[in-house]
Protein backbone atom coordinates (compact mmCIF):
# COMPACT_ATOMS: atom_id res chain seq x y z
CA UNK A 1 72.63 -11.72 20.75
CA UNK A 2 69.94 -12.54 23.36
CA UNK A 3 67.20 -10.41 24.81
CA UNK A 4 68.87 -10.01 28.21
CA UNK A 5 72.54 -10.69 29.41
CA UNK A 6 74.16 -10.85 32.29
CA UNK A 7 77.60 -11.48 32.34
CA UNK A 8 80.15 -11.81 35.69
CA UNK A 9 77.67 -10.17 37.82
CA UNK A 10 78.77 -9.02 41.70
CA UNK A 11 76.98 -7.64 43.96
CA UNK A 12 78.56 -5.99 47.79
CA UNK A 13 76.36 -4.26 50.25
CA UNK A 14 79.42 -2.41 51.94
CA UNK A 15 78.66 -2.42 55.98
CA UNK A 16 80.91 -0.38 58.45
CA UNK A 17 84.30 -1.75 58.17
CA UNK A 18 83.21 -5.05 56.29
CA UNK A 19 81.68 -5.56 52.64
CA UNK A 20 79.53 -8.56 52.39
CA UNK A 21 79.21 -9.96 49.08
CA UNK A 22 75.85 -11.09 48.18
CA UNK A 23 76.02 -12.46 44.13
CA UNK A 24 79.65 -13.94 43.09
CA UNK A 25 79.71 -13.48 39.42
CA UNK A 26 76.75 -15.54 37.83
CA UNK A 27 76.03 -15.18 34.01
CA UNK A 28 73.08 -16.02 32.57
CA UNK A 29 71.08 -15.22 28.95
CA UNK A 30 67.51 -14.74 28.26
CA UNK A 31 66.21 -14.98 24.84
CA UNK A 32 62.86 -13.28 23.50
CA UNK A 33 59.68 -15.04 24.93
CA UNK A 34 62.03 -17.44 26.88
CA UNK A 35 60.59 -18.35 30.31
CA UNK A 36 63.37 -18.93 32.77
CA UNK A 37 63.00 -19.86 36.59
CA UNK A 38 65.56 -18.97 39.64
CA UNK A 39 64.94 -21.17 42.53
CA UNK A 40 66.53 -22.10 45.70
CA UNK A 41 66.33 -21.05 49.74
CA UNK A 42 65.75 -17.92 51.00
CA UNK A 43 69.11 -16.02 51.25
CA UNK A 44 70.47 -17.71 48.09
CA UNK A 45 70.46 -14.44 46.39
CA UNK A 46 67.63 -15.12 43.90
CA UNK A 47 65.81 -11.43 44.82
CA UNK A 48 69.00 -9.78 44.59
CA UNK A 49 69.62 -11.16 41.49
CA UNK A 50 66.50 -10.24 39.77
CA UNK A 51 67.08 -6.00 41.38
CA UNK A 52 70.08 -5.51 39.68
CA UNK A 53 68.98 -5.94 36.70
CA UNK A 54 66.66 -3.15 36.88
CA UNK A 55 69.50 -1.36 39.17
CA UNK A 56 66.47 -1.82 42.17
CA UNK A 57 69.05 -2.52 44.84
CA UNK A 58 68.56 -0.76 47.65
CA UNK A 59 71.51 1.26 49.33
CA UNK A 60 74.21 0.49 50.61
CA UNK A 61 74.12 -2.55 48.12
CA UNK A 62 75.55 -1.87 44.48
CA UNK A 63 77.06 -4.02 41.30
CA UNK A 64 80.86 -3.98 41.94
CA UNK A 65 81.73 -6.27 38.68
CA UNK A 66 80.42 -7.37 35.61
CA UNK A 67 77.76 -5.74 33.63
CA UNK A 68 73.59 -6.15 32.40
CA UNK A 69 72.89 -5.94 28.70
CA UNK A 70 69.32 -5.10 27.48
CA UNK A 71 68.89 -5.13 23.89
CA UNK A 72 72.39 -4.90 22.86
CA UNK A 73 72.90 -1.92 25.53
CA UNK A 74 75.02 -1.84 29.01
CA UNK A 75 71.82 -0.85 31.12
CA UNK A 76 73.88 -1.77 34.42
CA UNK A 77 75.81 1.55 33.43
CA UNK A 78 72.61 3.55 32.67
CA UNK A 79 71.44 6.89 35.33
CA UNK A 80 68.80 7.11 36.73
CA UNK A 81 67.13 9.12 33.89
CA UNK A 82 67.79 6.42 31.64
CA UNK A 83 66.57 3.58 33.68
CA UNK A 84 63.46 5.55 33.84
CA UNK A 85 62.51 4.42 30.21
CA UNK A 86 63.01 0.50 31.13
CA UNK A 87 61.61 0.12 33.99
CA UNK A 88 58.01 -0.52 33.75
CA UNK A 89 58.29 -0.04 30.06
CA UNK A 90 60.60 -2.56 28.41
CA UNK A 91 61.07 -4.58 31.79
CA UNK A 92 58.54 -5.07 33.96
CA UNK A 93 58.65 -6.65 37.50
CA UNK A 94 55.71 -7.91 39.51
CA UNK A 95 56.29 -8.05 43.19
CA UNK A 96 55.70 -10.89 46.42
CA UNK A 97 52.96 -8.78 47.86
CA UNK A 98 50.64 -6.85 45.69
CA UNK A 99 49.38 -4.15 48.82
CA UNK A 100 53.07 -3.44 49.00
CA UNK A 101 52.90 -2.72 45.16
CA UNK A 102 49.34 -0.65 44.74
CA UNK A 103 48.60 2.32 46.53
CA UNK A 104 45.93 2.09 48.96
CA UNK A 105 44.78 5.84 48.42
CA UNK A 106 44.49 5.79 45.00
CA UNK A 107 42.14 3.53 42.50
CA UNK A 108 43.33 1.17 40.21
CA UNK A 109 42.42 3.37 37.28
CA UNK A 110 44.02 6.42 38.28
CA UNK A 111 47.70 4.13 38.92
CA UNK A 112 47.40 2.62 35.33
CA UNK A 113 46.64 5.85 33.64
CA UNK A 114 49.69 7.15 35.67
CA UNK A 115 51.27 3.93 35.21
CA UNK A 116 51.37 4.49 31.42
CA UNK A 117 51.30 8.59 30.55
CA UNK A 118 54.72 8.05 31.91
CA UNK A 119 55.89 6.24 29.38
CA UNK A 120 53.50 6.97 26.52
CA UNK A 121 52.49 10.63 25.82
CA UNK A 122 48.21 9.68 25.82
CA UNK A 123 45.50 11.17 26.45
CA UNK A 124 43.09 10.25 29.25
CA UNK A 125 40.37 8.60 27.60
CA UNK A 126 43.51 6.94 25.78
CA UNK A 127 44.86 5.49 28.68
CA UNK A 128 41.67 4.18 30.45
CA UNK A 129 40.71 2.73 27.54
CA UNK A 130 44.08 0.29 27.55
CA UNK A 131 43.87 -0.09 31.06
CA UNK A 132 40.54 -1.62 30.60
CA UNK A 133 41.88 -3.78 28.17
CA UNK A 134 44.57 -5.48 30.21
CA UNK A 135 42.18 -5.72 33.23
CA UNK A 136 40.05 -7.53 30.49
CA UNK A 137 43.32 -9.39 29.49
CA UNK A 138 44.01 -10.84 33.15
CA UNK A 139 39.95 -12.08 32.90
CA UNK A 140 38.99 -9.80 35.34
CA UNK A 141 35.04 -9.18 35.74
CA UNK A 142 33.28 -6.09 35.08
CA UNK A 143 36.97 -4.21 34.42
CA UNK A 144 34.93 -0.89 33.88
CA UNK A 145 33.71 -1.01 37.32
CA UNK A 146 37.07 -2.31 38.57
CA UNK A 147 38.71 0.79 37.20
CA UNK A 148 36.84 2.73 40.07
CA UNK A 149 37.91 0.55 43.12
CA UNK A 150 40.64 0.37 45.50
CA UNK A 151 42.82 -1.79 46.31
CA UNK A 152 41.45 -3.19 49.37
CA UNK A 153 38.19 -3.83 48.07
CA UNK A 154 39.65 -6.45 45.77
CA UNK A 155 40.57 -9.89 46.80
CA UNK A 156 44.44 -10.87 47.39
CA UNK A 157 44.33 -12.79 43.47
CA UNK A 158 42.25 -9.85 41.94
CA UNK A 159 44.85 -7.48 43.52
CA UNK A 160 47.56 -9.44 41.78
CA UNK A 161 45.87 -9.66 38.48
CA UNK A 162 45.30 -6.05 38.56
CA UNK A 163 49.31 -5.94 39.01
CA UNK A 164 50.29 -8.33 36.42
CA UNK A 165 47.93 -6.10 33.87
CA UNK A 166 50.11 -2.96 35.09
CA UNK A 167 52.87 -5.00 34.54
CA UNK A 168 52.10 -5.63 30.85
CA UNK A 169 50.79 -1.83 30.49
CA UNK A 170 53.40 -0.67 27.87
CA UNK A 171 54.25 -4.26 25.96
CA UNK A 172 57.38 -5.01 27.91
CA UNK A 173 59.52 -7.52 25.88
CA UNK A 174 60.26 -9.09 29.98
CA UNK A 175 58.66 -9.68 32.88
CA UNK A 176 60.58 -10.30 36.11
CA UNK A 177 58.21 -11.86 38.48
CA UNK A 178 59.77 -12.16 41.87
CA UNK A 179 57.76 -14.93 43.84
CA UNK A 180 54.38 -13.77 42.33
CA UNK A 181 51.79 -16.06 44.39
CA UNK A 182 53.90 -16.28 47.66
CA UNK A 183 51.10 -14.29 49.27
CA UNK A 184 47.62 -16.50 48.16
CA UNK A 185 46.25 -19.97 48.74
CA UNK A 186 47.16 -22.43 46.16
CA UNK A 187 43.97 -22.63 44.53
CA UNK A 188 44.61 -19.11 43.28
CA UNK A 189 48.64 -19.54 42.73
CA UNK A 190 48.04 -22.08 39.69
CA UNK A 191 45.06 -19.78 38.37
CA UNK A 192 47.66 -16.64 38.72
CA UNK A 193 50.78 -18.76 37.28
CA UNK A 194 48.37 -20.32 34.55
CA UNK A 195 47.41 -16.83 33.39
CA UNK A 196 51.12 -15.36 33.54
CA UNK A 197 51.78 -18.39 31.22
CA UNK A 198 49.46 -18.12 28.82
CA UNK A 199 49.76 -13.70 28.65
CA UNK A 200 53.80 -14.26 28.23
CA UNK A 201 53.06 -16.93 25.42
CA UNK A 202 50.50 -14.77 23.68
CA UNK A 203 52.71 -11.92 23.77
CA UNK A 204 55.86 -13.18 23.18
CA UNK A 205 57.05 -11.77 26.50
CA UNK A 206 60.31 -12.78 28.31
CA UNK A 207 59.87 -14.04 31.77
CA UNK A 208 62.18 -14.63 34.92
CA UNK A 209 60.28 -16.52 37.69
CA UNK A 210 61.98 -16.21 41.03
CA UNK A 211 60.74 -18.54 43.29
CA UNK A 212 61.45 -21.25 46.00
CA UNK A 213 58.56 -23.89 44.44
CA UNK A 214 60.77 -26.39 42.18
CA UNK A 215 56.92 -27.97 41.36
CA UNK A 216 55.69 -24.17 40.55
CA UNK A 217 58.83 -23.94 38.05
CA UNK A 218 59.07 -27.20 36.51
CA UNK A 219 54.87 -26.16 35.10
CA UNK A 220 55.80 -22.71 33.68
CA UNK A 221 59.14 -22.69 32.90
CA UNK A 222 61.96 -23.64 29.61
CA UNK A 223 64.63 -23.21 31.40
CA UNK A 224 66.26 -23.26 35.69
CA UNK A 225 68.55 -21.89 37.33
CA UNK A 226 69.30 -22.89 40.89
CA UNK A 227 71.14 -20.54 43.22
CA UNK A 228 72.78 -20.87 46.55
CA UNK A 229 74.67 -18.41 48.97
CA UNK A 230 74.73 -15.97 45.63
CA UNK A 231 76.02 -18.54 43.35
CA UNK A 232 74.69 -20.27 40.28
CA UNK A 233 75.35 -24.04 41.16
CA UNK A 234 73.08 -25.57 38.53
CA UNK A 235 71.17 -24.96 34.97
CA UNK A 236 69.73 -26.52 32.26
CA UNK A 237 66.77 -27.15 30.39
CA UNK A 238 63.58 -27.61 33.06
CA UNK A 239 62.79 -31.15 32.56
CA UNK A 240 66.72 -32.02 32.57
CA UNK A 241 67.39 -30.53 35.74
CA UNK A 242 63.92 -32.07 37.55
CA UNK A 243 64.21 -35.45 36.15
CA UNK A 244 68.21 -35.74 36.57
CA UNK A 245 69.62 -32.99 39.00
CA UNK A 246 73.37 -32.86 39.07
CA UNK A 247 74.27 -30.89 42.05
CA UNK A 248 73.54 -32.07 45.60
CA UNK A 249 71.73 -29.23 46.56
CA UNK A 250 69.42 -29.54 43.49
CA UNK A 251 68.64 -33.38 44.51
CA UNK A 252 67.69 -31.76 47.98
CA UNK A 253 65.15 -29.45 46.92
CA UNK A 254 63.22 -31.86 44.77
CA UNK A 255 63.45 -34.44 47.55
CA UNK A 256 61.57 -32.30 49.79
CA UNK A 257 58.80 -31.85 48.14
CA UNK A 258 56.00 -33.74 49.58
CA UNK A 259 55.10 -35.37 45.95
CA UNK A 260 58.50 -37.13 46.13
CA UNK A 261 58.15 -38.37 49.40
CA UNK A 262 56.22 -42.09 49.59
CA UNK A 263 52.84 -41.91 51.88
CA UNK A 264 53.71 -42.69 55.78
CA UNK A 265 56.55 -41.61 55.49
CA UNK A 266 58.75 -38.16 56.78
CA UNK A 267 59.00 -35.30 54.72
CA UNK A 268 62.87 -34.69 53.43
CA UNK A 269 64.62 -31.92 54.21
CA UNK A 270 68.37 -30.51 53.37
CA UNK A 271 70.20 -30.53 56.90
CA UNK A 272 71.05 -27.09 58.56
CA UNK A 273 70.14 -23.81 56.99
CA UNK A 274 71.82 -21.30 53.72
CA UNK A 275 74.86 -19.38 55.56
CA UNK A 276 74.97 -16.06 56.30
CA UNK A 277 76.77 -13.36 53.69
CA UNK A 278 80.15 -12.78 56.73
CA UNK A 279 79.89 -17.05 56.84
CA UNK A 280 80.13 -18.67 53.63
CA UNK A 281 82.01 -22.09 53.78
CA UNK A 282 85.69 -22.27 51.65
CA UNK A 283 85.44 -23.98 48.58
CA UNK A 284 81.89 -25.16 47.78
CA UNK A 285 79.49 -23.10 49.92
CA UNK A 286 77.19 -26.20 50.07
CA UNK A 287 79.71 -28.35 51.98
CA UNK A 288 78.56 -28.46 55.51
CA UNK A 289 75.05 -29.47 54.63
CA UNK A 290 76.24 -32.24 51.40
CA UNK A 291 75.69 -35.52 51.96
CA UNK A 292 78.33 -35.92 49.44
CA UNK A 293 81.47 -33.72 50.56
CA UNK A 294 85.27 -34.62 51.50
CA UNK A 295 88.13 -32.69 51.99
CA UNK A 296 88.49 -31.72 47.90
CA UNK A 297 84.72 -29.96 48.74
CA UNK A 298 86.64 -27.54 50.99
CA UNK A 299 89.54 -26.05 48.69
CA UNK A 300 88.58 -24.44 45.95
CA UNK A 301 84.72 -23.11 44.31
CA UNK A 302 84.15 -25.49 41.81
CA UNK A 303 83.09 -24.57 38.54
CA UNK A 304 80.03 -24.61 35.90
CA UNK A 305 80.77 -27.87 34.17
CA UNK A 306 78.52 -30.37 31.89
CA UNK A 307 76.74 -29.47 28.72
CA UNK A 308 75.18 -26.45 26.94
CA UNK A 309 71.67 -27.33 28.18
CA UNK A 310 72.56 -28.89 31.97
CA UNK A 311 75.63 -27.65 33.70
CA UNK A 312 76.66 -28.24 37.33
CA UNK A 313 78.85 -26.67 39.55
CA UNK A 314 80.18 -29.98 41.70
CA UNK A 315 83.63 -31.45 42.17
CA UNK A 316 81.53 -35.09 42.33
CA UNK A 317 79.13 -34.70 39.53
CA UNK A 318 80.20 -37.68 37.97
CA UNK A 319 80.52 -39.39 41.18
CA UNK A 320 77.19 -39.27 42.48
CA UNK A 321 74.73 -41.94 42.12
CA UNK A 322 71.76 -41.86 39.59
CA UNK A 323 68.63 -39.49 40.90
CA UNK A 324 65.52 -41.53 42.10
CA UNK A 325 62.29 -39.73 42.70
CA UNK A 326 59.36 -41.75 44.80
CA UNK A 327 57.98 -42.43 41.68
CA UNK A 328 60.72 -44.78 40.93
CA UNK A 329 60.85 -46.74 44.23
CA UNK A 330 56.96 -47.78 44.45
C-alpha cells in the first residue's frame, strides 16, 4: 500500500442554484520519499487538488466522491479533531507566499515553539532547542539570533526557509509544497528548490510539488502529473513525460518554455486560455485550444491510457507525430 492515495477524487463548490465542479475524479499514489510534481495553467485545479487532501478547502467547496488514504486510513472522512493530528504533523504544506503564512506580530521562535507543543507535549527549552535545529537545517545564519526576529526583518528566501523548517518541525513523512518560490527571483528559487531536495532526500520525506514551471519539475521531481480544467490528462515517470509528452496539452507547455524555443525566434504559446468551471468543452476539455482535435475530440472524455509509468488521456495519442524539442532542430 502506498504512503498516500487518492482514489476517484471530486470536488463541487456548490454556488446559488448551480454547483461547479472543480476536480473530476483523478487518482493518484504517492509512495514514501517519492517526489511527485502537479503542473499545468492556473485554473487547472492543481491547488485544489493539493487542499483536499488535508481537507483545506475553503467553504462552500467540499469532496463530493471518492476518498484520501493516509497510511492505510480514510483521512478524507476524518473531523476536524482528527485532522488536527496530520496537519502540520504527518503532512505538512508550505504555502505561495510566506508573509501570508508567518505572523507578522509574532517572532519566528515563538510560532515554532507553538508550531510544535501542539503536536508534541515539550517543554520550552525543548522546543527552541529543535527549532534551532531546523533553522540550522535550512542553512540559515546565526539561527539563535534568528529565533528573536520577525518576519519582516528577514528577506523574502530567509522567510521561506524559515517556513520550510516549520514545515519539517514534527518529521512529517510528506510535504505538500504548493508553488513554493512563486514569490522570489530565480536566483533564490533554485537555492530554495535545491534545499527542499536535498532535506526530502535526507529525510526520506514524501513530496508533492505544485507548480506551473515544467523546467522547475523536471530538476526535483520522480514522477508528473499534468492537470487541466480539474482533470489528470497525463503521467509518468519525469524524464518520460519531458522528453516524449503524449498529450497535446503536455507538448504545449514544454514548447513554451523559452529553452525550447531557437534564438530570434517567438516565444510559443498554447492558443486561448483554461475554461472557466460553468464552461468546460464536451468531450476533451482541451479541444478548442488542440492543434490536434476533430469531431471524435468533442463526444466523449477520453480516458487514462498507455503504460504503468506514462499514461495519456488522448483519443490521438497514437496519432500524433513524434515530440521535437529545439534541441533537436539546430
Amino acid at each position: 500500500m502506498a504512503l498516500l492515495e487518492v482514489n476517484k477524487l471530486e470536488v463541487q463548490f456548490p454556488l446559488g442554484r448551480k454547483t461547479l465542479q472543480a476536480i473530476h475524479g483523478i487518482s493518484f499514489a504517492l509512495e514514501e520519499g517519492e517526489r511527485l510534481g502537479i503542473v499545468g495553467e492556473s485554473g487547472a485545479g492543481k491547488s485544489v487538488a493539493a487542499f483536499s487532501i488535508l481537507n483545506l478547502l475553503s467553504k462552500p467547496g467540499r469532496i463530493s466522491a471518492g476518498e484520501v488514504v493516509f497510511e492505510g486510513q480514510v483521512i478524507s472522512e476524518f473531523s476536524r479533531a482528527q485532522m488536527r493530528h496530520i496537519r502540520g504533523n504527518r503532512i505538512s504544506m508550505i504555502f505561495q507566499d510566506p508573509m501570508m503564512t508567518l505572523n507578522p506580530v509574532l517572532t519566528i521562535g515563538t510560532q515554532m515553539s507553538e508550531c510544535l507543543k501542539t503536536h508534541r507535549n515539550i517543554s520550552n527549552s525543548e522546543a527552541r532547542e529543535i527549532s534551532i535545529s531546523k533553522l540550522r537545517d535550512v542553512m540559515i545564519p546565526s539561527p539563535e539570533n534568528r529565533m528573536d526576529s520577525y518576519p519582516h526583518e528577514l528577506s523574502g528566501g530567509m522567510r521561506q526557509r524559515v517556513v520550510i523548517a516549520i514545515a519539517l518541525l514534527s518529521d512529517p513523512s510528506i510535504i505538500i509544497a504548493d508553488e513554493p518560490t512563486t514569490a522570489l527571483d530565480v536566483t533564490i528559487q533554485a537555492e530554495i528548490m535545491a534545499l527542499m531536495l536535498e532535506l526530502c532526500k535526507n529525510n526520506n520525506v514524501g513530496l508533492v510539488l505544485i507548480t506551473h514551471d515544467l523546467a522547475v519539475v523536471s530538476q526535483v521531481t520522480e514522477r508528473i502529473i499534468v492537470m487541466y480544467a480539474g482533470r489528470i490528462v497525463e503521467e509518468g515517470l519525469t524524464h518520460d513525460v519531458i522528453t516524449n509528452p503524449k498529450h497535446p496539452y503536455t507538448r504545449g507547455l514544454i514548447k513554451a518554455l523559452p529553452q525550447e524555443n531557437l534564438p530570434g525566434t517567438r516565444l510559443n504559446q498554447i492558443r486561448g486560455s483554461m475554461p472557466a468551471l460553468d464552461a468546460i468543452p464536451a468531450g476533451c476539455s482541451f479541444n478548442p485550444r488542440c492543434d490536434f482535435a476533430d469531431g471524435e475530440c468533442h463526444k466523449d472524455v477520453p480516458a487514462l491510457v498507455g503504460s504503468e509509468t506514462h499514461r495519456a488521456a488522448c483519443v490521438h495519442i497514437d496519432r500524433i507525430p513524434a515530440f521535437q524539442n529545439a534541441g533537436d532542430a539546430k
